[in-house]
Protein backbone atom coordinates (compact mmCIF):
# COMPACT_ATOMS: atom_id res chain seq x y z
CA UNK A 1 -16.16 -3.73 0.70
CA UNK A 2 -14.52 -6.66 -1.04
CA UNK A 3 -10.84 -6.47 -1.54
CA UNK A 4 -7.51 -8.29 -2.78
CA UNK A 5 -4.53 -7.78 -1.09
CA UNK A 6 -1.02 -8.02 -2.79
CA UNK A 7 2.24 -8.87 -1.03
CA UNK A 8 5.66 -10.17 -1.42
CA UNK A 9 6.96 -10.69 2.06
CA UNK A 10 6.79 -10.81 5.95
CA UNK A 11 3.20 -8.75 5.51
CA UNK A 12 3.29 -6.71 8.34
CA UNK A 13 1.37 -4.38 6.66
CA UNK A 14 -0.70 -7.21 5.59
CA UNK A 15 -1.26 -8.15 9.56
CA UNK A 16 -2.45 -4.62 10.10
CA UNK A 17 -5.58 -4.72 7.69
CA UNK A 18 -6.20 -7.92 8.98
CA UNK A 19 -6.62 -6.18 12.08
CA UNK A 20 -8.30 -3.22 11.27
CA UNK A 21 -11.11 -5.51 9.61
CA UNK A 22 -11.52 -8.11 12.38
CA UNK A 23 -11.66 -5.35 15.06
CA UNK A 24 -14.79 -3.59 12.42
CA UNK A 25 -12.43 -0.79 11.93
CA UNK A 26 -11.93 -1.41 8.25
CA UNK A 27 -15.07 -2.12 6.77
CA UNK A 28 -13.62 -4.79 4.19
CA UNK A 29 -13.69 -8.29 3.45
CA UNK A 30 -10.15 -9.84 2.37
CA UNK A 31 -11.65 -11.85 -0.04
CA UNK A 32 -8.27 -13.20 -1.12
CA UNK A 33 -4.13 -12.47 -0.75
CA UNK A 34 -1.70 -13.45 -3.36
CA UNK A 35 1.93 -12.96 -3.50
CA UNK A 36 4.47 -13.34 -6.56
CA UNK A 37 6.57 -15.03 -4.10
CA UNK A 38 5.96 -18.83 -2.40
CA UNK A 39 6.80 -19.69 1.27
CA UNK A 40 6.60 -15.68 2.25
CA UNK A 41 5.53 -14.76 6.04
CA UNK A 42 2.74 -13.00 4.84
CA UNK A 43 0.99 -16.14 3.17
CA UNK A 44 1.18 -18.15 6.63
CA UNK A 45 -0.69 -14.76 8.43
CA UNK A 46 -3.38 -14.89 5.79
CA UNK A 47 -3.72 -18.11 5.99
CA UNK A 48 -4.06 -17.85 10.31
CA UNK A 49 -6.90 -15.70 9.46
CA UNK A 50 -8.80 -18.02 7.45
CA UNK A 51 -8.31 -15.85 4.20
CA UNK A 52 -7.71 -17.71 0.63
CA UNK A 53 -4.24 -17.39 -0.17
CA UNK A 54 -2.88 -17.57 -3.97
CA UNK A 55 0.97 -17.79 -5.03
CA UNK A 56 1.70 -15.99 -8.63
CA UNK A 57 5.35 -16.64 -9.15
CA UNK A 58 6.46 -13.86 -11.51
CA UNK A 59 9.88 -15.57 -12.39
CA UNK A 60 7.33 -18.60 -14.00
CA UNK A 61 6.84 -16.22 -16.83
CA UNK A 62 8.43 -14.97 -19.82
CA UNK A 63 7.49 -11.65 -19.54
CA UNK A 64 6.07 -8.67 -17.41
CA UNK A 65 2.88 -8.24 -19.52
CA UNK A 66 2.14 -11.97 -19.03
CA UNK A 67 2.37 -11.75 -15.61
CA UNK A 68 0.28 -9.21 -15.46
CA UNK A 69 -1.82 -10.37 -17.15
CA UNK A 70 -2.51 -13.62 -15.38
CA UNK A 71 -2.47 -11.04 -11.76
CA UNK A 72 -5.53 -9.36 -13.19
CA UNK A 73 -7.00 -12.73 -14.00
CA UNK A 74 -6.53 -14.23 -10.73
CA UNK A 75 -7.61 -11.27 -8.78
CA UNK A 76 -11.31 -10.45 -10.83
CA UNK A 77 -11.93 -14.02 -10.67
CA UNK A 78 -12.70 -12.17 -6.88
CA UNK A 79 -14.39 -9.48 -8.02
CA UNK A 80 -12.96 -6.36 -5.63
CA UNK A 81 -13.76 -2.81 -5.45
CA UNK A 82 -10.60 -2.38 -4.10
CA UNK A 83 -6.86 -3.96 -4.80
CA UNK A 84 -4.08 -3.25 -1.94
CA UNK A 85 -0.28 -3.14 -2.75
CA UNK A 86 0.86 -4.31 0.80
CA UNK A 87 4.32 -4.56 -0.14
CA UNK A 88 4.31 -6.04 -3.50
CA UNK A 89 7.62 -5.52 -5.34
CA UNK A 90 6.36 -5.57 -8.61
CA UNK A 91 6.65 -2.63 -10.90
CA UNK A 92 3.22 -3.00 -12.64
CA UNK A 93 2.92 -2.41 -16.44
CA UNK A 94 0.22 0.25 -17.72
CA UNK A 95 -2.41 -2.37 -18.73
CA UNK A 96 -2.71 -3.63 -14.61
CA UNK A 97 -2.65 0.00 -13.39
CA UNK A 98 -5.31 1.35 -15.87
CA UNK A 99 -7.49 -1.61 -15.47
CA UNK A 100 -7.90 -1.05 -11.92
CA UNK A 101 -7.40 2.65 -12.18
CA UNK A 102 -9.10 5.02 -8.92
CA UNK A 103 -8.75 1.56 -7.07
CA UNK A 104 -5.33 0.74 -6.32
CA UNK A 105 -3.74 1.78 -3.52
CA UNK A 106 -0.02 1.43 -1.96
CA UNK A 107 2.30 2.31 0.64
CA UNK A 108 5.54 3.64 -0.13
CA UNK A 109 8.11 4.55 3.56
CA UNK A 110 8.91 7.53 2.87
CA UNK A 111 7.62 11.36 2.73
CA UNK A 112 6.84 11.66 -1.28
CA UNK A 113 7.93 12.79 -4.07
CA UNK A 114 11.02 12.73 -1.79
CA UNK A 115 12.68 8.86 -2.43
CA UNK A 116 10.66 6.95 -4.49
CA UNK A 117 11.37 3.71 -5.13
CA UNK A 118 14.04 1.31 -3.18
CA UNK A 119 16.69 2.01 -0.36
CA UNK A 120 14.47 4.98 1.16
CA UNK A 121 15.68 4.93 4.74
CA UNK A 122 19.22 4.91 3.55
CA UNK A 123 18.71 7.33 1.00
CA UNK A 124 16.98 9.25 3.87
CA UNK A 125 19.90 9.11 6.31
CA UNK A 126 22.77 9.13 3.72
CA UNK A 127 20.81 13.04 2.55
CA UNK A 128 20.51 14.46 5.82
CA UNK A 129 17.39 15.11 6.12
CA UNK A 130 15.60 16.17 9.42
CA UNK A 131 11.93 13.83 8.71
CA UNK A 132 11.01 10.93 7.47
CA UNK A 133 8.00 8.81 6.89
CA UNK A 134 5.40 6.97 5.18
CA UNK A 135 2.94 8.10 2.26
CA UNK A 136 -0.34 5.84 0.66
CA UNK A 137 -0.94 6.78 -2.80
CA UNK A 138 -3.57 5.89 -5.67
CA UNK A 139 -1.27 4.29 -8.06
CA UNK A 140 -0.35 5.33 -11.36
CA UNK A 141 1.61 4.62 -14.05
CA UNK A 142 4.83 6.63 -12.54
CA UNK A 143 6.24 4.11 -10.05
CA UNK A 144 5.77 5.86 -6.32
CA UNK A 145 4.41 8.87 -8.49
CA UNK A 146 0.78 8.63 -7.92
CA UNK A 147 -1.59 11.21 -6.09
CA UNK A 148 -0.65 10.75 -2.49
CA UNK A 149 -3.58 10.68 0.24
CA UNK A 150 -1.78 10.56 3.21
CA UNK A 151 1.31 11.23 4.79
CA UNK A 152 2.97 10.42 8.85
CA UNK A 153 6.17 11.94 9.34
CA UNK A 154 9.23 10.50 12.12
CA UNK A 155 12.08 12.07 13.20
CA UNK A 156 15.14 11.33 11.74
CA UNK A 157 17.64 10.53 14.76
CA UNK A 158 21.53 11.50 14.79
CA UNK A 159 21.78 7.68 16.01
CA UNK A 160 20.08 6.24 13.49
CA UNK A 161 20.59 3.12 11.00
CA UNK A 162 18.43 2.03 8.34
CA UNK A 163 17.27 -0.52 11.21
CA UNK A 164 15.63 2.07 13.72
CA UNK A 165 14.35 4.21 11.09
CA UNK A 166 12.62 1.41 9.17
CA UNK A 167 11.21 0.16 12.28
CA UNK A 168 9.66 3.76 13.40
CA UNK A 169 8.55 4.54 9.81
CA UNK A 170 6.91 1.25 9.71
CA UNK A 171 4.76 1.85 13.57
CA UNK A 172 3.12 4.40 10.90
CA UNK A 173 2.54 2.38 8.25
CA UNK A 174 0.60 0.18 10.34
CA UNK A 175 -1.71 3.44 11.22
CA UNK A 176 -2.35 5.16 7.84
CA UNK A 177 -2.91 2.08 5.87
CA UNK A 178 -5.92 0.95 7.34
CA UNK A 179 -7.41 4.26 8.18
CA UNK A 180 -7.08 5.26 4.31
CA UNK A 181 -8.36 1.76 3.17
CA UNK A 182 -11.36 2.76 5.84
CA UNK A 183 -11.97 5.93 4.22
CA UNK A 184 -11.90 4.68 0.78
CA UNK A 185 -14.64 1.68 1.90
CA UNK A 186 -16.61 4.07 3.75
CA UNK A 187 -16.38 6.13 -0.10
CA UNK A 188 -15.34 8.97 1.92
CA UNK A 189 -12.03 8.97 -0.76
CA UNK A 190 -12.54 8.79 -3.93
CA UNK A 191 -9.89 9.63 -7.36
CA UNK A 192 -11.56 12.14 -9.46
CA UNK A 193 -9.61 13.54 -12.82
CA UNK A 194 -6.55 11.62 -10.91
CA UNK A 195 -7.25 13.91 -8.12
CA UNK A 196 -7.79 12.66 -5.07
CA UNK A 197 -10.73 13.85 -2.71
CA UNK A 198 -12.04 12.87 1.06
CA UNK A 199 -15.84 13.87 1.73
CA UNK A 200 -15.36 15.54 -1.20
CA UNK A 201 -13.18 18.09 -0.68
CA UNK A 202 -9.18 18.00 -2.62
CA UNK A 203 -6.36 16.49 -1.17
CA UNK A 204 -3.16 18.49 -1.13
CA UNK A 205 -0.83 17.44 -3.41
CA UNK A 206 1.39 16.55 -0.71
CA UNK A 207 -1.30 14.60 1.04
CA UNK A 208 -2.94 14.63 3.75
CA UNK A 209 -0.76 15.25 7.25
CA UNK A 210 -1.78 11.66 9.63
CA UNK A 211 -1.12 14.76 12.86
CA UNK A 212 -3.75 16.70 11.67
CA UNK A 213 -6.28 13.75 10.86
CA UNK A 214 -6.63 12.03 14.12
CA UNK A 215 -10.08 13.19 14.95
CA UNK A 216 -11.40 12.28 11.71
């Protein structure tokens, strides 16, 4: 399945589809990566694994919508069935999100509807709360607020900083990514009346738990 893979950064979840697919895990071709950001980590891994790389800098442009706009331009000149929000930190306006609606997916680190948007671990820590994690979600219009697929939970440690939990949080990112982005090119997942379903059958609204998914 041809896809386009957003980022902004280091791409370490970026690395992690890149792996899936050259191991024949993921059944996907990166057909491109683009960032809103020059000079990022991520670019230089894409670029190691011989995959075009574009550079959108949003701060180029007078307004959201015109960034936007260009984004959808530069990514159907590649024609995917699929467009992956590998940490791209971009709110995106309703025209982007409803033109690629039921085939837009992102990772967001931590257990939604609990912390959406920024500072999660902190937010995580600073609440007391006993788990943690990471959720991919069809995206929506509601930032973070779309129907979640799956979810992998961590402990949340007594010793913790926003350090250790990122880095445990993110060992789980690198699993549930690519084994969602497998199910969705094996069309195993599919969005249906902005409900998501795997072989047919509806998610929880919670998402799916990774535990209870290993087999599958």
């Amino acid at each position: 399945m041809p896809v386009v893979i957003l980022i902004s950064g280091s791409g370490s979840n970026l690395q992690a589809i890149i792996d899936a697919s050259n191991d024949s895990y993921c059944p996907i071709q990166i057909r491109a990566v683009i960032s809103n950001r020059a000079n990022v980590k991520g670019l230089e891994r894409a670029r190691l694994a011989g995959i075009e790389t574009v550079v959108i800098e949003h701060a180029q442009f007078d307004s959201r919508d015109a960034f936007d706009k260009e984004l959808i331009c530069k990514i159907d000149h590649y024609q995917p069935d699929l467009v992956i929000l590998a940490g791209f930190m971009r709110i995106l306006t309703q025209q982007f999100v409803e033109h690629y609606h039921g085939r837009l997916l992102n990772i967001h680190p931590a257990l939604l509807p609990d912390f959406p948007g920024l500072n999660t671990h902190e937010r995580a820590i600073e609440s007391g709360v006993k788990q943690h994690g990471a959720s991919v979600h069809f995206v929506t219009t509601e930032v973070d607020g779309g129907p979640v697929v799956l979810q992998a939970s961590v402990p949340v440690k007594s010793t913790d900083d926003t350090k250790t939990l990122a880095a445990r949080v993110l060992e789980q990112e690198h699993v549930i990514f690519p084994l969602v982005i497998k199910w969705y090119a094996e069309n195993r997942l599919v969005l249906e009346n902005n409900k998501p379903l795997l072989d047919k059958k509806e998610i929880p609204a919670t998402g799916l738990n990774y535990a209870e998914t290993r087999t599958n």
